[in-house]
Protein backbone atom coordinates (compact mmCIF):
# COMPACT_ATOMS: atom_id res chain seq x y z
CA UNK A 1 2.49 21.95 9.93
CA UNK A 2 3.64 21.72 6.22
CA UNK A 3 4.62 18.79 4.65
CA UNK A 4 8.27 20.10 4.44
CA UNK A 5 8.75 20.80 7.96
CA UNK A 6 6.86 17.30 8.76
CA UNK A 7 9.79 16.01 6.82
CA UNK A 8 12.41 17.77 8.31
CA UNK A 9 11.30 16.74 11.74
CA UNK A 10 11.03 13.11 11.16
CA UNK A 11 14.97 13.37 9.28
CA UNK A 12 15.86 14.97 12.82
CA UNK A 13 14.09 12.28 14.60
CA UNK A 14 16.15 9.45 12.26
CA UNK A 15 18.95 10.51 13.19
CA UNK A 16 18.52 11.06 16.98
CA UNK A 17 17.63 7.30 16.49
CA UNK A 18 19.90 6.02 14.83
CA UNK A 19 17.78 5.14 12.09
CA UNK A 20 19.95 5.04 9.11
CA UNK A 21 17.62 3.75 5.81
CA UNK A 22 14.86 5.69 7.20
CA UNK A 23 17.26 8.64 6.98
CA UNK A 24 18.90 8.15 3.76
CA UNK A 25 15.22 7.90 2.25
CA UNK A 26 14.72 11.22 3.79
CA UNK A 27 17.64 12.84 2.95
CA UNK A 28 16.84 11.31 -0.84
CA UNK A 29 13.41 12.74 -1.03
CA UNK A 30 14.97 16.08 0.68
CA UNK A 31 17.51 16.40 -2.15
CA UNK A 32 14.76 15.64 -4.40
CA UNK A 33 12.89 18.48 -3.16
CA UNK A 34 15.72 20.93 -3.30
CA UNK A 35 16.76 19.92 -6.52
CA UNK A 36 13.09 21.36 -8.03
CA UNK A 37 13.37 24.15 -6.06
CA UNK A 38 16.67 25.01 -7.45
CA UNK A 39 15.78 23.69 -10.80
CA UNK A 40 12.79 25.73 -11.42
CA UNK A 41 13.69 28.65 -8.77
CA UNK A 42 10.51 28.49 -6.58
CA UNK A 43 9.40 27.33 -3.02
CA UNK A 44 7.39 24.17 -3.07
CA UNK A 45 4.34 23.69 -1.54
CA UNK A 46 2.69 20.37 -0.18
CA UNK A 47 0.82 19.25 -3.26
CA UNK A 48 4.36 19.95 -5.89
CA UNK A 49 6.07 18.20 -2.84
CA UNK A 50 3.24 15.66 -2.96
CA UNK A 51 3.94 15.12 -6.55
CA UNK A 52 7.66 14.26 -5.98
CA UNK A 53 6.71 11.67 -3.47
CA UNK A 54 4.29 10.00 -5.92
CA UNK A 55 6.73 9.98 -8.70
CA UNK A 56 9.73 8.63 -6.31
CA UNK A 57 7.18 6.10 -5.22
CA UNK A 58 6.08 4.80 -8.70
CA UNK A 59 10.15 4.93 -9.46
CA UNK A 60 10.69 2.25 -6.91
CA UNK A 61 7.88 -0.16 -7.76
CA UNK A 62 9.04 0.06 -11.16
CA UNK A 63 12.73 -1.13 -9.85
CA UNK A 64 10.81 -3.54 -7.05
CA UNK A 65 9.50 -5.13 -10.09
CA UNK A 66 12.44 -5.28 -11.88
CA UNK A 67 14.81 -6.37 -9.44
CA UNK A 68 12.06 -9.42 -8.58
CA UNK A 69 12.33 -10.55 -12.24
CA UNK A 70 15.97 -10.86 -12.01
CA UNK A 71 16.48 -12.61 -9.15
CA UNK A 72 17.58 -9.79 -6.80
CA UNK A 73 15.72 -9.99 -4.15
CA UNK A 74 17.73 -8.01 -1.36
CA UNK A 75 17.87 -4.55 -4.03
CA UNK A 76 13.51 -5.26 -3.60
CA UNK A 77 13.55 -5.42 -0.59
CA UNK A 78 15.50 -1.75 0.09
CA UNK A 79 13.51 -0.38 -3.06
CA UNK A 80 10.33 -1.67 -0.71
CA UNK A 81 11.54 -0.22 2.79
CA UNK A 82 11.61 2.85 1.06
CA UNK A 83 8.68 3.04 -0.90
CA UNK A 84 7.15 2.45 2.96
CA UNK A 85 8.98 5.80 4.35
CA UNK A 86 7.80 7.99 1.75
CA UNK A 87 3.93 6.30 1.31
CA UNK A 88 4.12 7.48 5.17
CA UNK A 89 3.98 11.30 3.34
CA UNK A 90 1.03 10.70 1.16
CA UNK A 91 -2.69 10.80 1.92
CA UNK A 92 -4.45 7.39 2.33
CA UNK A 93 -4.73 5.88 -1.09
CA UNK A 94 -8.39 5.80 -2.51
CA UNK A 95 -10.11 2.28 -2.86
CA UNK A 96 -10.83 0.54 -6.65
CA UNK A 97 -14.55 1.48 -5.70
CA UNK A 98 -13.93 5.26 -4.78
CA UNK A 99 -11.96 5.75 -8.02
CA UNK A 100 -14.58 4.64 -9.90
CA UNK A 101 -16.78 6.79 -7.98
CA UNK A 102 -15.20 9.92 -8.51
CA UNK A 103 -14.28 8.43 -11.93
CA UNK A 104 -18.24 8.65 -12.74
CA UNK A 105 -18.91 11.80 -10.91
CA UNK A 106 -16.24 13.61 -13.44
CA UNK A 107 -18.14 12.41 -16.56
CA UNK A 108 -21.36 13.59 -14.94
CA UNK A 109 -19.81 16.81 -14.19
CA UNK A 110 -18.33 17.18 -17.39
CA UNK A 111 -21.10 15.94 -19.69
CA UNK A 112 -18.30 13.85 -21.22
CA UNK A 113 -19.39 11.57 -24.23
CA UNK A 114 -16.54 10.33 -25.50
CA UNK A 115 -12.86 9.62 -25.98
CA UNK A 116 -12.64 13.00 -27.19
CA UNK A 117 -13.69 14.58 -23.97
CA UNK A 118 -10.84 12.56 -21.96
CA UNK A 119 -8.53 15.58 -21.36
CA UNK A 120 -11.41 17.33 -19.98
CA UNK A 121 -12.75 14.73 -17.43
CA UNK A 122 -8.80 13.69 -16.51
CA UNK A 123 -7.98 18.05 -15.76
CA UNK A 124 -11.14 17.31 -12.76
CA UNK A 125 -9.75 14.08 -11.53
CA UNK A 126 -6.10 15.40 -11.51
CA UNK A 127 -7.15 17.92 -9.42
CA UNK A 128 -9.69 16.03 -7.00
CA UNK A 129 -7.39 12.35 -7.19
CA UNK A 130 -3.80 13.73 -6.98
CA UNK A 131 -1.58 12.06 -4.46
CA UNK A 132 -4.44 9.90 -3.66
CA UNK A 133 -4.91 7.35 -6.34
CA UNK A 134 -2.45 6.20 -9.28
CA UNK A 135 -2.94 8.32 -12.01
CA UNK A 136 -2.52 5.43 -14.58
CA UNK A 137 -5.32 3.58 -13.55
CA UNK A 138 -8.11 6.74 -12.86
CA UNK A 139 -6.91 6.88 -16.82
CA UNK A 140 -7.54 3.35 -17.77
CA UNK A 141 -10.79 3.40 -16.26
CA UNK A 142 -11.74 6.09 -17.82
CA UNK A 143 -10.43 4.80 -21.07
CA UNK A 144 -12.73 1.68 -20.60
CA UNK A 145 -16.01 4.38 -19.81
CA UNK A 146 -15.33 6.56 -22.00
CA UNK A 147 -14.52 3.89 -24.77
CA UNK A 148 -18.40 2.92 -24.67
């Protein structure tokens, strides 16, 4: 089953549930979805859709974080029950250890040297890490290899 179905499902399950912030995350993401296939006139498939669900997810922790520092604790807390819903659509997140793994493996692969040879190394891992691990860390460790 795609990704977009999978989604569709569990809105029709919120709903027969009564399940209301579970379904207005849903219906966010949904309209998020639509919104790039409108935008840029083409079907998605699960890794674009994947995409949308990583950025909406680094979106939130961004306001999370925010809305901690300024004393709002109940805006966190919805910014956090959602982040949960979507993370439910995204493969499980790779360890600190496994990054660096595949982190080394790419400079292997590559024959990367130097900083110079960071675009090359971070086109593998985009391909082999995405939805799985933060894309802004995979880059700072490789920064911090690369950098010797």
């Amino acid at each position: 089953m795609s990704l977009k179905l999978k989604i569709n499902e569990d809105m029709k399950c919120a709903m027969k549930a009564r399940e209301t912030d579970k379904l207005s995350t849903i219906r966010m993401l949904l309209a998020a979805m639509k919104q790039v296939e409108v935008d840029e006139r083409v079907a998605l498939d699960d890794s674009r859709i994947m995409a949308i669900i990583t950025k909406m997810v680094k979106q939130r922790q961004d306001s999370v974080k925010i809305y901690r520092e300024a004393g709002r604790d109940d805006m966190a807390d919805k910014e956090a029950a959602e982040i949960t819903v979507l993370q439910a659509y995204l493969p499980q997140q790779l360890s600190a250890d496994e990054i660096a793994a595949a982190v080394d493996k790419a400079i292997t692969q590559t024959g990367a040297s130097g900083m110079s040879d960071m675009g090359k190394v971070m086109g593998v891992l985009k391909g082999e890490l995405a939805g799985r691990a933060d894309m802004a860390v995979v880059s700072r460790l490789l920064k911090e290899k690369l950098g010797k």
